[in-house]
C-alpha atoms as a PDB file:
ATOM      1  CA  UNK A   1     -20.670  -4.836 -22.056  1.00  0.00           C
ATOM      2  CA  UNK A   2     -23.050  -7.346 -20.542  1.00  0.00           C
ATOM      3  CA  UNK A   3     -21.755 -11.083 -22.274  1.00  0.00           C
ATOM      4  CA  UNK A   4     -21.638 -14.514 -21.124  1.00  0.00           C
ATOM      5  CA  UNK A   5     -17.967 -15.049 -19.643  1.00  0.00           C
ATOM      6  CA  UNK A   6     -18.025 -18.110 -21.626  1.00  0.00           C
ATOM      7  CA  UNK A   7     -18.513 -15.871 -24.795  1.00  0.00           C
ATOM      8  CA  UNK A   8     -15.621 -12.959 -23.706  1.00  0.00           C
ATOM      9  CA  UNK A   9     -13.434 -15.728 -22.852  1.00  0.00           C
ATOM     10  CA  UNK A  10     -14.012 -16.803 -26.716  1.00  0.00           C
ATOM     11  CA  UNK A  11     -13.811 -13.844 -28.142  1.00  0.00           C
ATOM     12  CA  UNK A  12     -10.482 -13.239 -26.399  1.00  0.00           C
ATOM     13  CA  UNK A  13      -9.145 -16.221 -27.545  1.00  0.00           C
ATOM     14  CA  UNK A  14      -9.653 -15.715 -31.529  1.00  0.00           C
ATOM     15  CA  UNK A  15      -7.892 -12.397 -31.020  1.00  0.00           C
ATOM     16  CA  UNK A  16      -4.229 -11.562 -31.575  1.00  0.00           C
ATOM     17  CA  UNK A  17      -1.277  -9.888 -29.080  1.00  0.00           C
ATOM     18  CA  UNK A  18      -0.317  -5.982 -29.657  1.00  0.00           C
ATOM     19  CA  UNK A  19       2.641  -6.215 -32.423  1.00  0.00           C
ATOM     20  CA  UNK A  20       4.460  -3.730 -29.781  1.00  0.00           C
ATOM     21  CA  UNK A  21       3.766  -2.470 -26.250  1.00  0.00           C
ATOM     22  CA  UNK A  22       1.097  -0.006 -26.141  1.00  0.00           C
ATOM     23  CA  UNK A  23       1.239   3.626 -24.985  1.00  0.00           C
ATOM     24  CA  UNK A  24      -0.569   6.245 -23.626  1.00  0.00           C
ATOM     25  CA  UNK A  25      -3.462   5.901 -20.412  1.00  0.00           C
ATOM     26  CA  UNK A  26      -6.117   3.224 -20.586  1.00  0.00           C
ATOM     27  CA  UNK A  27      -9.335   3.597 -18.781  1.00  0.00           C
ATOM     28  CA  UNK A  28     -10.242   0.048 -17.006  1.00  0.00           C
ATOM     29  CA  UNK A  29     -13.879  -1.049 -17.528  1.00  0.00           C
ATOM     30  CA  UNK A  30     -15.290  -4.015 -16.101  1.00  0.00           C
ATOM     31  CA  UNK A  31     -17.016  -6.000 -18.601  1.00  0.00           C
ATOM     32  CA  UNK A  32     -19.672  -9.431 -18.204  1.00  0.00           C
ATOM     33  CA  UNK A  33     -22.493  -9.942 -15.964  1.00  0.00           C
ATOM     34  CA  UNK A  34     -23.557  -7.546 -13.912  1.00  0.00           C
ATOM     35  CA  UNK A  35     -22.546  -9.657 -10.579  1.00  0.00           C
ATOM     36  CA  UNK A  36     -18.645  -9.293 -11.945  1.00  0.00           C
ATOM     37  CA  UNK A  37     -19.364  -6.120 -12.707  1.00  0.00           C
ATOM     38  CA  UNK A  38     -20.057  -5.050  -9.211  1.00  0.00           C
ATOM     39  CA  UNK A  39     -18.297  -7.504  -7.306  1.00  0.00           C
ATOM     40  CA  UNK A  40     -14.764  -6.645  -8.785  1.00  0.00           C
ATOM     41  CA  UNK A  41     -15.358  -2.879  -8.785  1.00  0.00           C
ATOM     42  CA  UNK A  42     -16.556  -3.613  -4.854  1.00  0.00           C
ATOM     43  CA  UNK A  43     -14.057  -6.156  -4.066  1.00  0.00           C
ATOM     44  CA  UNK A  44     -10.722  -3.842  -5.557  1.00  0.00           C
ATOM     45  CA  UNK A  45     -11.802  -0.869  -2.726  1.00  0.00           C
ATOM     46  CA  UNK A  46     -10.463  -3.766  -0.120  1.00  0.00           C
ATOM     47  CA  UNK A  47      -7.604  -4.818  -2.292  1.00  0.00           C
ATOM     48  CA  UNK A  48      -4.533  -2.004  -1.960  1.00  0.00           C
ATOM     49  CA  UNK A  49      -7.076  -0.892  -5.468  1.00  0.00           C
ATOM     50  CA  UNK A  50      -9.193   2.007  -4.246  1.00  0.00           C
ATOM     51  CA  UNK A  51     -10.153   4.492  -6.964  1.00  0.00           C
ATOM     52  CA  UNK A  52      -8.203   2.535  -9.680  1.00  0.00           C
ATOM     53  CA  UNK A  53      -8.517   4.366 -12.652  1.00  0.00           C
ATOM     54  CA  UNK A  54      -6.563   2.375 -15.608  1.00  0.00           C
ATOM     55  CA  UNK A  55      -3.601   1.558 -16.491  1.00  0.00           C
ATOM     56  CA  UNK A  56      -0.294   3.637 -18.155  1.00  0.00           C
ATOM     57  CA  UNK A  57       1.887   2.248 -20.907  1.00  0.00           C
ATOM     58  CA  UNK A  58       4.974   4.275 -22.147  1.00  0.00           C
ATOM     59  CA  UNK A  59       5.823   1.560 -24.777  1.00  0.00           C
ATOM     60  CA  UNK A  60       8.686   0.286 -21.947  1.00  0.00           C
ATOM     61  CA  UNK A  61       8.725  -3.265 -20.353  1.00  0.00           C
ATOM     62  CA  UNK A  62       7.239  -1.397 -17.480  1.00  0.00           C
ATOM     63  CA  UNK A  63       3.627  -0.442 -16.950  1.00  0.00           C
ATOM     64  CA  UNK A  64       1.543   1.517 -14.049  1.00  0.00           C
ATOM     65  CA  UNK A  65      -1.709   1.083 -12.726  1.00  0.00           C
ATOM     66  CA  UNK A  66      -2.994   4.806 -12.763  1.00  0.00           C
ATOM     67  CA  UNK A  67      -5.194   5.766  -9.879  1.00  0.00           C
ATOM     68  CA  UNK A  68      -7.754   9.118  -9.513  1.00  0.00           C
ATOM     69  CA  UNK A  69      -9.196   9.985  -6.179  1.00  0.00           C
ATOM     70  CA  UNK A  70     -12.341  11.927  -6.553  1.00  0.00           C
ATOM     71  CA  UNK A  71     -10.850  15.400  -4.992  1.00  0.00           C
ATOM     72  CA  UNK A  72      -7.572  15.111  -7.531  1.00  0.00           C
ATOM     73  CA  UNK A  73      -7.469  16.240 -11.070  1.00  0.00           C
ATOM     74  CA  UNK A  74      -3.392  13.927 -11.496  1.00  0.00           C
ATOM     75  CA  UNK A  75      -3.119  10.471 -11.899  1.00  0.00           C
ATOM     76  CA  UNK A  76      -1.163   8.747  -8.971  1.00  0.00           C
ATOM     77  CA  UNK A  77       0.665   6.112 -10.668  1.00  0.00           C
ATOM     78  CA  UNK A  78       1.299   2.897  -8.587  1.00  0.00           C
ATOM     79  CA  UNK A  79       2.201  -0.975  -8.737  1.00  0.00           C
ATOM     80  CA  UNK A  80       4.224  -1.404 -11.423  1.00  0.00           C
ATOM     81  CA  UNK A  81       4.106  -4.421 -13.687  1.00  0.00           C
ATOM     82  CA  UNK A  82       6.512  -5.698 -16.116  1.00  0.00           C
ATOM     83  CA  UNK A  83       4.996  -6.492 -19.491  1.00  0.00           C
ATOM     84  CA  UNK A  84       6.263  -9.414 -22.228  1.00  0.00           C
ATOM     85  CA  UNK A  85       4.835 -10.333 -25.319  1.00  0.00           C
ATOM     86  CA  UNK A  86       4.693 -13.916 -24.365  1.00  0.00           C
ATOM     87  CA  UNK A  87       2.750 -17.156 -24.839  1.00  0.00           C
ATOM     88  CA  UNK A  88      -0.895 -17.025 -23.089  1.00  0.00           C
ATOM     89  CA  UNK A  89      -1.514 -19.459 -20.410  1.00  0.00           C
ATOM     90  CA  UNK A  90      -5.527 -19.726 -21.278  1.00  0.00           C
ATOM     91  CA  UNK A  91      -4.338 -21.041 -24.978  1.00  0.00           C
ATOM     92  CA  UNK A  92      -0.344 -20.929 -25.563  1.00  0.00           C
ATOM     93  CA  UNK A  93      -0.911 -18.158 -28.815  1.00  0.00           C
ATOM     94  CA  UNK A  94       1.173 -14.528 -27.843  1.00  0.00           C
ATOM     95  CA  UNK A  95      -0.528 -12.176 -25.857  1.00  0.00           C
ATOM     96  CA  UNK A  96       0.407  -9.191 -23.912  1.00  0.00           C
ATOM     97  CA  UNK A  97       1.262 -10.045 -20.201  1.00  0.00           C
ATOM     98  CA  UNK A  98       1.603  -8.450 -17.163  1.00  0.00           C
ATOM     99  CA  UNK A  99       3.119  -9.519 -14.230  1.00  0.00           C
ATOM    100  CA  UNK A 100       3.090  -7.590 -10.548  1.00  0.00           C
ATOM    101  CA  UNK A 101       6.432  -6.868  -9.372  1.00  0.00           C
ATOM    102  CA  UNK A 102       6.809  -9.075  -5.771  1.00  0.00           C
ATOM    103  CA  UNK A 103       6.426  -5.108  -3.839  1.00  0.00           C
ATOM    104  CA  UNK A 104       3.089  -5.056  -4.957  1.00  0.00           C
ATOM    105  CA  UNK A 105       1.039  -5.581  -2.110  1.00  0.00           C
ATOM    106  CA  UNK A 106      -0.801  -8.700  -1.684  1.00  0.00           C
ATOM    107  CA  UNK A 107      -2.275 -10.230  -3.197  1.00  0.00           C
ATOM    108  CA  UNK A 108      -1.151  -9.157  -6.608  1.00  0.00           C
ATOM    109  CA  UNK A 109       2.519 -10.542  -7.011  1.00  0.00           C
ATOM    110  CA  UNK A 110       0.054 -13.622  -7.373  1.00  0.00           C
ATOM    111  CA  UNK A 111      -2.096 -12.282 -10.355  1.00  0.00           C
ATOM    112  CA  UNK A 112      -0.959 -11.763 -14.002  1.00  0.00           C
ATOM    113  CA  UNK A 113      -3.186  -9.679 -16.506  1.00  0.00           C
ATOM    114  CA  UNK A 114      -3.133 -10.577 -20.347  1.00  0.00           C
ATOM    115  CA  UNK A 115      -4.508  -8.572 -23.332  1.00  0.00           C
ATOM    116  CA  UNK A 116      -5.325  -8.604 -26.836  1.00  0.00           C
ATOM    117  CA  UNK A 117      -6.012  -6.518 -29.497  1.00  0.00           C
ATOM    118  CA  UNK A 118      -9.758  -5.517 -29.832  1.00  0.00           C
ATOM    119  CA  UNK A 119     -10.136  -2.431 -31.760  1.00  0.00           C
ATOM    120  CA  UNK A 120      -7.857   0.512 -32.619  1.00  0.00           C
ATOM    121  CA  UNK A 121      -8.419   2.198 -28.990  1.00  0.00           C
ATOM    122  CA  UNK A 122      -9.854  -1.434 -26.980  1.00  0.00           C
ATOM    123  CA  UNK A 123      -7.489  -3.942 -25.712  1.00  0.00           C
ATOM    124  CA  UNK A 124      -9.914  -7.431 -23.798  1.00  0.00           C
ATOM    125  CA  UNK A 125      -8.162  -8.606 -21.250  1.00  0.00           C
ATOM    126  CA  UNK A 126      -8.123 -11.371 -18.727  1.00  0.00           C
ATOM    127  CA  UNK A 127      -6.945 -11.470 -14.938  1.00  0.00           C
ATOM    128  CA  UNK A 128      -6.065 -14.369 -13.136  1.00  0.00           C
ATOM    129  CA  UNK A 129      -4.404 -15.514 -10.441  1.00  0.00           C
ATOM    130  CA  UNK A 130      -1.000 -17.698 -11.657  1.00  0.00           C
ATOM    131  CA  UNK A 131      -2.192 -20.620  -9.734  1.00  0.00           C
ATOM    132  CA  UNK A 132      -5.944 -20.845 -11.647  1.00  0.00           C
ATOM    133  CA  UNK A 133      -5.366 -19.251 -15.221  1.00  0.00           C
ATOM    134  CA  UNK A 134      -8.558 -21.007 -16.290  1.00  0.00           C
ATOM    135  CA  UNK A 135     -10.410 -19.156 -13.470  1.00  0.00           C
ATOM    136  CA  UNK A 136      -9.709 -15.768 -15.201  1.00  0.00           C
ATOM    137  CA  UNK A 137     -12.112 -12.513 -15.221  1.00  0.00           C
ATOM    138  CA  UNK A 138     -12.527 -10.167 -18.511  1.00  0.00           C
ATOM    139  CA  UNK A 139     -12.098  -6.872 -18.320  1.00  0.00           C
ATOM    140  CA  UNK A 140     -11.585  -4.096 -20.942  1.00  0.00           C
ATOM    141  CA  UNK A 141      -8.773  -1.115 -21.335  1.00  0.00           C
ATOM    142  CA  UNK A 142      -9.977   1.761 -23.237  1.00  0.00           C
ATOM    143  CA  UNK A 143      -7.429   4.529 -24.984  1.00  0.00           C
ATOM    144  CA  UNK A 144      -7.962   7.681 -23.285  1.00  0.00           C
END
């Protein structure tokens, strides 16, 4: 999805939060111009993120990033996050957040991802780093 990030960041805020916590695996797609595109699929292989994959929701307060080298056929699950329903910080309404547990490895402790509900298999969401929320990048998690 090539959009403005001035139009995702819209779109993301006239949707609502999950009622619950999701489950099942969610394939990560990075969504925008092309430039974030590239640059945070490039910029992840130097960030404790090489061959991230998605992320895993068991409908707990606790969520995985799931990661799939090209030679394995299992998901490695890794970095855990704990997940609230709680108010956004791009525009106070609920969203789904998740925060890095401070063992993640830098820099993530610092980052916090929020989603909403796009479709019945899409959820948008928005990374940031706690420090800049109005600095945050879209990306998109897929049902699998």
């Amino acid at each position: 999805m090539t959009m403005s990030l001035f139009k995702i960041k819209k779109q993301f805020l006239e949707l609502k939060a999950p009622d619950s916590f999701p489950t099942g695996n969610f394939r990560a797609e990075w969504i925008g111009p092309k430039w974030l595109q590239t640059g945070a699929s490039f910029s992840l292989n130097f960030m404790s993120f090489r061959h991230w994959w998605g992320k895993s929701f068991d409908g707990s307060e606790i969520a995985y990033n799931l990661f799939l080298s090209p030679k394995e056929t299992e998901f490695q699950l890794r970095h855990p996050m704990h997940l609230s329903i709680a108010p956004s910080r791009l525009d106070g309404n609920p969203s789904l957040v998740l925060k890095y547990t401070k063992n993640a490895p830098f820099p993530w402790p610092y980052f916090v991802d929020e989603f909403r509900v796009l479709n019945e298999t899409d959820l948008l969401g928005m990374s940031y780093n706690q420090f800049t929320p109005s600095l945050a990048l879209p990306f998109l998690i897929r049902k699998s």
